[in-house]
Protein backbone atom coordinates (compact mmCIF):
# COMPACT_ATOMS: atom_id res chain seq x y z
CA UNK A 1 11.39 -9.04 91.80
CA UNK A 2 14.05 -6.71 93.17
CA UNK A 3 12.45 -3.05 93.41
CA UNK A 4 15.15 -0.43 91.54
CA UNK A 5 13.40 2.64 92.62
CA UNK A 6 15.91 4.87 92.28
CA UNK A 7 16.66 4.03 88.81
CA UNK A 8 13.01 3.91 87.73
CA UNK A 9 12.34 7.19 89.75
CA UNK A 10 15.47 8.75 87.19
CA UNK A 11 13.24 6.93 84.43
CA UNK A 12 9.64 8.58 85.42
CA UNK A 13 11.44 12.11 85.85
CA UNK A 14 12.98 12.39 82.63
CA UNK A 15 9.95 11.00 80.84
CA UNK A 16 8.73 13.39 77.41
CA UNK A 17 11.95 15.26 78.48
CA UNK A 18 12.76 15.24 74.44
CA UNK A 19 15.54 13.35 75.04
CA UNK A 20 16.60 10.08 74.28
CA UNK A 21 16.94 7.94 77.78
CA UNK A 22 20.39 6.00 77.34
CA UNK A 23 20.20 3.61 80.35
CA UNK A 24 24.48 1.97 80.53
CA UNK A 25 26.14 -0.39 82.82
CA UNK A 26 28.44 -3.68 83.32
CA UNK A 27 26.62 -6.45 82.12
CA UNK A 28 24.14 -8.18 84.45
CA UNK A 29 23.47 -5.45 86.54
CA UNK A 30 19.59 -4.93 85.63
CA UNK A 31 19.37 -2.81 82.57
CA UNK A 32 16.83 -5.17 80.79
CA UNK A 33 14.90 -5.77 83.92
CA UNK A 34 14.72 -2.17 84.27
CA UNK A 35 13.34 -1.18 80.92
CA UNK A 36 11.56 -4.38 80.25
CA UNK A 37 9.93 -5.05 83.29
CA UNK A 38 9.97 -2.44 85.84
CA UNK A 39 9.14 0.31 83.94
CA UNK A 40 6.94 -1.63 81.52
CA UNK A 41 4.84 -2.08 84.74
CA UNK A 42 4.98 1.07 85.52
CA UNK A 43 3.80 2.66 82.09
CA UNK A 44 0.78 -0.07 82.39
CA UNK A 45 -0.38 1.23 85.66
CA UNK A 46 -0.73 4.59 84.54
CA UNK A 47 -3.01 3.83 81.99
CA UNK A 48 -0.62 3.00 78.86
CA UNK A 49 -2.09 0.61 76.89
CA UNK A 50 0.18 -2.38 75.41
CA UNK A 51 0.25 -1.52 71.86
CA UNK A 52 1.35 1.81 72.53
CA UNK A 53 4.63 0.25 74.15
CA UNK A 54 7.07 -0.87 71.61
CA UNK A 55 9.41 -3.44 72.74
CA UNK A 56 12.42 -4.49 70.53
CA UNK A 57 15.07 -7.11 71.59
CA UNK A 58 18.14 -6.67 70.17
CA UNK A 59 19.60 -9.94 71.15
CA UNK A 60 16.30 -12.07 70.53
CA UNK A 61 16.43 -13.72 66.87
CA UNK A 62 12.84 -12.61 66.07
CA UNK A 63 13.90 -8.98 65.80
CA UNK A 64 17.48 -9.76 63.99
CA UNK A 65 16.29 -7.60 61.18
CA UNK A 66 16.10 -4.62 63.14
CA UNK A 67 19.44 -4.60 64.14
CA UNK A 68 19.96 -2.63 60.29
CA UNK A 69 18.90 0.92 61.25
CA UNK A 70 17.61 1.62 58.78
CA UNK A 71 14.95 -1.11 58.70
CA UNK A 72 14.90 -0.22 62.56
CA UNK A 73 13.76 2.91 61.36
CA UNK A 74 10.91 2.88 58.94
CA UNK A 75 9.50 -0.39 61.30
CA UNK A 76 8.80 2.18 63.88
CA UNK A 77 7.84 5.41 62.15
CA UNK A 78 5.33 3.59 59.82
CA UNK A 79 3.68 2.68 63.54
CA UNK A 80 3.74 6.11 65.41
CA UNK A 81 3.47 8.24 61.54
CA UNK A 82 0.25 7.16 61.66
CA UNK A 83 -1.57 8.00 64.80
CA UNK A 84 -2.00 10.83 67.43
CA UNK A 85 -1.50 8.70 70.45
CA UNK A 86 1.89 8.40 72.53
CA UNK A 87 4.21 5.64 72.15
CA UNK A 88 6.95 4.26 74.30
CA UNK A 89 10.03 2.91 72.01
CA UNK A 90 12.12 0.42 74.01
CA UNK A 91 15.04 -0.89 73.05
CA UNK A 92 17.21 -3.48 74.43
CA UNK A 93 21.00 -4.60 73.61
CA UNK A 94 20.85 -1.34 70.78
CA UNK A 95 24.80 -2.20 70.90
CA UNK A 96 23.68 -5.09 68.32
CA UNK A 97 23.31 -2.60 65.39
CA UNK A 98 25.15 -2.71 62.54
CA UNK A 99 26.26 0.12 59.99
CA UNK A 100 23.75 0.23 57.17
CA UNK A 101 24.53 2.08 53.84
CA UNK A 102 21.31 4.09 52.81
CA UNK A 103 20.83 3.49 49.01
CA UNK A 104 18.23 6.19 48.61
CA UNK A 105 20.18 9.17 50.19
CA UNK A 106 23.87 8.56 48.23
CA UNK A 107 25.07 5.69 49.33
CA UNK A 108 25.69 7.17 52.95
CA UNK A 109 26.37 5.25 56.48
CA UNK A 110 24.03 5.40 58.66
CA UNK A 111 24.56 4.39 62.22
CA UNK A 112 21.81 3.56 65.26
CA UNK A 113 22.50 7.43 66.11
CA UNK A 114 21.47 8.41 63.01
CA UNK A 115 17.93 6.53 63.44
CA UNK A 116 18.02 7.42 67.06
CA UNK A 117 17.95 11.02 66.21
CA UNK A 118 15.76 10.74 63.51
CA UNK A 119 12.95 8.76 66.00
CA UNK A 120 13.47 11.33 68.00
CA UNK A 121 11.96 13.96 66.07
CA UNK A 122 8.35 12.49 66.70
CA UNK A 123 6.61 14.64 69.29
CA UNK A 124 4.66 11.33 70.15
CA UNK A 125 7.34 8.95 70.68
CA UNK A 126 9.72 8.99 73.78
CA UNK A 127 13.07 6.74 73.35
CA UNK A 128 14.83 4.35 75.77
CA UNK A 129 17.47 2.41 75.05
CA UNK A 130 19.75 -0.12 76.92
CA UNK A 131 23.29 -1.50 75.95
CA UNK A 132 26.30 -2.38 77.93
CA UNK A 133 29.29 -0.18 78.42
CA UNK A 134 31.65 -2.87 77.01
CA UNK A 135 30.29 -2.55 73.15
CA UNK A 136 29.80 1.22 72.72
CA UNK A 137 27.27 3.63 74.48
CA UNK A 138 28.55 5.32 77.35
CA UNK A 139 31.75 6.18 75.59
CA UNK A 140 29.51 7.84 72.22
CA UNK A 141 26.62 8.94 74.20
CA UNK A 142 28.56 12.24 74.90
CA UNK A 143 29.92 12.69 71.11
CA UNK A 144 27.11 11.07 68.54
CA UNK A 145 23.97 12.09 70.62
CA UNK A 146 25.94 16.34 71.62
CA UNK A 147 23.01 16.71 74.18
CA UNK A 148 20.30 15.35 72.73
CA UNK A 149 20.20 11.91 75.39
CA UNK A 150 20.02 11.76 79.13
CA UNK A 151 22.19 8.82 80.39
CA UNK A 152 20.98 6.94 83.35
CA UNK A 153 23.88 4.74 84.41
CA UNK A 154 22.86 1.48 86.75
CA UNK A 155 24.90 -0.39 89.26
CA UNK A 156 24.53 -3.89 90.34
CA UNK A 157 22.39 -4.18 93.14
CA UNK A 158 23.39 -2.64 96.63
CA UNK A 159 23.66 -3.72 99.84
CA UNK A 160 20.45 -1.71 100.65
CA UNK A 161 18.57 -3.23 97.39
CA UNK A 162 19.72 -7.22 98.32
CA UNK A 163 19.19 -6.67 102.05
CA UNK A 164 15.77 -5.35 101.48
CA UNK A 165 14.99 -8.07 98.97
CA UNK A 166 16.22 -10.52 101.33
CA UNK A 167 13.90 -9.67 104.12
CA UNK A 168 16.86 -8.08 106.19
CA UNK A 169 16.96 -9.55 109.66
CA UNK A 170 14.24 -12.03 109.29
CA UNK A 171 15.88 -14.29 106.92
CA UNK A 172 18.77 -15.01 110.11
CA UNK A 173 16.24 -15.98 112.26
């Protein structure tokens, strides 16, 4: 696997920062791999156990349901409401959402920011979330989330990053 250290490094810094970590870019360019797998890793070898990790795949059919916020929602407080430890909320493709009207509050909209802020409000949960800059984020981070998200915004790999991953001069041998 391709080592993104300076993304993760952005990752590990702003870690229980109270914000929610927005993590944008073109598609294909590693966002998944980040969250999903590098800093997954990461989290384990500090000591964070698996269930305390909570990883939700947009795009995957098996969590389909969760694309409604508000059932997004009330999936992940009823797991962190009830327990002292830390979590890690992870979610990939959050573009996927879809407007949900909220029957028990007047009939209002509620959007992923809405849930996002709400999840955010748990002094044991700290929120990541990828999507790609073509559906929505970067363009709403600034407006929907006023301050309350730290954007980490990934390039495809560099020159540096391939090279590296290459083995650099001994691969022209």
């Amino acid at each position: 696997m391709i080592s993104r250290n300076y993304y993760l490094n952005r990752l590990i810094a702003n870690m229980w920062n109270g914000d929610i970590k927005v993590i944008t870019g073109i598609r294909r360019c590693g966002k998944s791999v980040l969250l999903f797998d590098l800093f997954y890793e990461y989290l384990l070898t500090q000591g964070t156990h698996e269930s305390n990790i909570i990883k939700i795949e947009l795009d995957q059919r098996r969590h389909y349901k969760l694309r409604n916020p508000i059932a997004l929602c009330e999936y992940i407080e009823k797991i962190v409401s009830e327990s002292n430890e830390k979590f890690y909320l992870l979610i990939d493709e959050v573009q996927f959402t879809e407007k949900a009207t909220d029957r028990e509050n007047g009939n209002i909209e509620v959007t992923v920011y809405d849930m996002l802020n709400e999840l955010k409000a748990y002094k044991n949960l700290d929120v990541y979330v990828t999507g790609s800059n073509s559906k929505m984020l970067s363009k709403d981070i600034a407006t929907q989330f006023r301050g309350r998200a730290t954007q980490i915004h990934i390039y495809p790999l560099s020159f540096g990053e391939y090279y590296s991953f290459v083995g650099g001069d001994a691969r022209s041998a």
